[in-house]
C-alpha atoms as a PDB file:
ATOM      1  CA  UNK A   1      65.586-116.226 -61.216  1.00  0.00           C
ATOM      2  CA  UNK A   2      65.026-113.545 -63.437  1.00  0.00           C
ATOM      3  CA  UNK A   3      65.914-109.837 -62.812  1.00  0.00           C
ATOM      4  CA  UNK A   4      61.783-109.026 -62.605  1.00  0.00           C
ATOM      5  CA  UNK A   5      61.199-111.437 -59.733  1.00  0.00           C
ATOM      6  CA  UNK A   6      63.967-110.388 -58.253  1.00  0.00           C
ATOM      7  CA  UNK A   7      63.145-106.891 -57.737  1.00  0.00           C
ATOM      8  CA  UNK A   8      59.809-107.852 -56.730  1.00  0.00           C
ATOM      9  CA  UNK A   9      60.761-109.951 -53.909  1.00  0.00           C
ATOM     10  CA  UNK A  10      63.178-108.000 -52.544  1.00  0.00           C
ATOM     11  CA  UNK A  11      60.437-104.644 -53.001  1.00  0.00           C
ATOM     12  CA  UNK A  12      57.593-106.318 -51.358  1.00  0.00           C
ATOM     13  CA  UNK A  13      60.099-107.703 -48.589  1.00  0.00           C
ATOM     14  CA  UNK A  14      61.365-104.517 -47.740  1.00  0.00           C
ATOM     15  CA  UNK A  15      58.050-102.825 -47.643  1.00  0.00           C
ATOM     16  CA  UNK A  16      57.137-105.884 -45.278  1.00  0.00           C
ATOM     17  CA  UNK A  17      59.990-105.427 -43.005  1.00  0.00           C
ATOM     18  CA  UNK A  18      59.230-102.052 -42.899  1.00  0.00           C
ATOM     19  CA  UNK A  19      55.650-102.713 -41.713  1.00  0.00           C
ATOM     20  CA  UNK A  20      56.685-105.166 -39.552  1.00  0.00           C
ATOM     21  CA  UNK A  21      60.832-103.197 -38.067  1.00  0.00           C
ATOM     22  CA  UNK A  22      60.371 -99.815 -39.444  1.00  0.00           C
ATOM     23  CA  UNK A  23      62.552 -97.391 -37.232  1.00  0.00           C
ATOM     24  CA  UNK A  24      60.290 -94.144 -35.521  1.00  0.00           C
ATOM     25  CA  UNK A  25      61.087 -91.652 -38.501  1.00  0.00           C
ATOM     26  CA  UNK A  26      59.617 -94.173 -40.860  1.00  0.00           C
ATOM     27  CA  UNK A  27      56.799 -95.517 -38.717  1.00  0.00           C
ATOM     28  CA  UNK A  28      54.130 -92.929 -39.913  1.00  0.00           C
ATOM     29  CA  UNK A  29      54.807 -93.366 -43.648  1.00  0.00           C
ATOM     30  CA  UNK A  30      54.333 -97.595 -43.320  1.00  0.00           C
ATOM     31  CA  UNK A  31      51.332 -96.922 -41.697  1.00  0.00           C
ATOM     32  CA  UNK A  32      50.495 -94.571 -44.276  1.00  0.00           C
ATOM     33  CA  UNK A  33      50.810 -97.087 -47.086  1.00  0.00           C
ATOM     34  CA  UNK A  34      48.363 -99.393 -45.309  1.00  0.00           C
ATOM     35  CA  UNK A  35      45.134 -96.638 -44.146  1.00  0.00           C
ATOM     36  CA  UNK A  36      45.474 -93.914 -47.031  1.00  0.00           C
ATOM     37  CA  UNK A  37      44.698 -97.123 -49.344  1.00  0.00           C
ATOM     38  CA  UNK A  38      41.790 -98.087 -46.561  1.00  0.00           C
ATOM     39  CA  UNK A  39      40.190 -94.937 -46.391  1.00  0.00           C
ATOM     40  CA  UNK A  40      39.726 -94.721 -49.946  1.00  0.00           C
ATOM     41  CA  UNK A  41      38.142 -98.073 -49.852  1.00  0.00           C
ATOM     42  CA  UNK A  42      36.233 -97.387 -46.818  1.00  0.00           C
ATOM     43  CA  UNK A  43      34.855 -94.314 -48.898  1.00  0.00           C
ATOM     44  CA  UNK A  44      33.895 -96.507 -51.202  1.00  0.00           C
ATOM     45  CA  UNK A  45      31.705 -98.326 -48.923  1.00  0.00           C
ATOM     46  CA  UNK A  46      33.545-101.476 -48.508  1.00  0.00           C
ATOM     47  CA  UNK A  47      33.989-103.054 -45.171  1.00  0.00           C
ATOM     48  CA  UNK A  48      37.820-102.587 -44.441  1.00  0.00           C
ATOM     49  CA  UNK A  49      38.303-101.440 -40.785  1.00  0.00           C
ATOM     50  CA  UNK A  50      37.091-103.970 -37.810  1.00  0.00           C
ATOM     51  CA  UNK A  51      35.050-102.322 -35.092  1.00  0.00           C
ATOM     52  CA  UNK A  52      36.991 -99.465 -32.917  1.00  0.00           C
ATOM     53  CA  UNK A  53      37.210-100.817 -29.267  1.00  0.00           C
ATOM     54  CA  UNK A  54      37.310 -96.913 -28.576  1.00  0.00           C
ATOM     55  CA  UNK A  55      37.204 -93.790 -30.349  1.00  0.00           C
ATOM     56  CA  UNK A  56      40.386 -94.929 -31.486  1.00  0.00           C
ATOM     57  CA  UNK A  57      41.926 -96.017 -34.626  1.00  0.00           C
ATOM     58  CA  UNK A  58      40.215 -99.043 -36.319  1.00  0.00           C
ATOM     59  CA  UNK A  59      42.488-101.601 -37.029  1.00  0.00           C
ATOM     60  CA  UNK A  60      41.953-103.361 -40.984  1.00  0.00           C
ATOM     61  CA  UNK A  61      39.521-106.318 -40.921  1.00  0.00           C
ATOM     62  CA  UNK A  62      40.760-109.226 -42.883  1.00  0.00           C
ATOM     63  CA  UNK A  63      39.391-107.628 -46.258  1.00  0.00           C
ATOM     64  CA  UNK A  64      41.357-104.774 -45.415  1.00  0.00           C
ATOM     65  CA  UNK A  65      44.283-106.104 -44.994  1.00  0.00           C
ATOM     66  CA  UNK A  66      43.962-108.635 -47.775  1.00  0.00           C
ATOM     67  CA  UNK A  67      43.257-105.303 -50.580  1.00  0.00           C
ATOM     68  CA  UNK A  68      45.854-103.950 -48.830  1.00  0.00           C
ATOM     69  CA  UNK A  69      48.065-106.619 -49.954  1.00  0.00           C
ATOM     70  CA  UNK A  70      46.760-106.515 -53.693  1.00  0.00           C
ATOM     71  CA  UNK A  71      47.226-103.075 -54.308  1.00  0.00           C
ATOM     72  CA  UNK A  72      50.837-102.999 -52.906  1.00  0.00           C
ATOM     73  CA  UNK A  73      51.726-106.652 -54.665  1.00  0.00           C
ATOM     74  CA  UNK A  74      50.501-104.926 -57.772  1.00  0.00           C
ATOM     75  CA  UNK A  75      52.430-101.487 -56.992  1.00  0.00           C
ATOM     76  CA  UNK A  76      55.437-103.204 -56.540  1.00  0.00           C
ATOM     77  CA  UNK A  77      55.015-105.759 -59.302  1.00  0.00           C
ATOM     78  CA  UNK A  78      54.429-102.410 -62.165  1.00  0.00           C
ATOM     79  CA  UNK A  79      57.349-100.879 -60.640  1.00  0.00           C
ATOM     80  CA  UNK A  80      59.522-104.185 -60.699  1.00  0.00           C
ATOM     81  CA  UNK A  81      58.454-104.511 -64.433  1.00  0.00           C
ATOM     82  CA  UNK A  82      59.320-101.088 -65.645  1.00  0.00           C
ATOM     83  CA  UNK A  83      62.825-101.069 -64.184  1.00  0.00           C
ATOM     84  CA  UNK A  84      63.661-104.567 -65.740  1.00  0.00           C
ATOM     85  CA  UNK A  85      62.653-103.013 -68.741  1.00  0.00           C
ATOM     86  CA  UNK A  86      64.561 -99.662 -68.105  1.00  0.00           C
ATOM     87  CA  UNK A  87      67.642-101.946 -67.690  1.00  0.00           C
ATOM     88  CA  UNK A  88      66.729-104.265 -70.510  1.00  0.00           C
ATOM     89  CA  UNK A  89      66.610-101.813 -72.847  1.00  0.00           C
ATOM     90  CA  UNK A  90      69.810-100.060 -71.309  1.00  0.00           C
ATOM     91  CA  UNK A  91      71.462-102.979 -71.831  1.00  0.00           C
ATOM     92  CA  UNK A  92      70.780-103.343 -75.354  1.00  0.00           C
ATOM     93  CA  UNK A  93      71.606 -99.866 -76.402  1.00  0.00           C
ATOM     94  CA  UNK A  94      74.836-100.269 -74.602  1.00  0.00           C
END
């Protein structure tokens, strides 16, 4: 497996595990990466947040959460690519 994919996987399964495990300090950042991306969609008019039970937060629909997932696959994809290029070329002025 190549040093890109690597990084990737183990990026987007530690942001995972952190949405799913993250301990209290942590908890308002993860939930941070998934409704500061929402609201800025939501701004834009599309339909990202389910109906509030109360005055509540909205929990994402399932477009929500499936932009949600685009934007941080491609985050964490960019950022996988430019450090196995940082090392790549590292490696070959070494």
């Amino acid at each position: 497996m190549s040093l890109r994919w690597s990084l990737f996987i183990a990026l987007v399964g530690l942001h995972i595990a952190g949405l799913i495990a993250a301990p209290d300090a942590l908890r308002p950042a993860f939930a941070g990466s998934v409704y500061i991306p929402l609201m800025a969609l939501d701004a834009a008019g599309m339909p990202v947040f389910s109906a509030s039970e109360s005055a509540g937060w909205s929990a994402p629909s399932w477009v929500g959460w499936i932009m949600v997932g685009i934007l941080w696959v491609a985050v964490w994809w960019v950022g996988a690519f430019a450090v196995s290029l940082a090392l790549q070329r590292f490696k070959q002025d070494a």
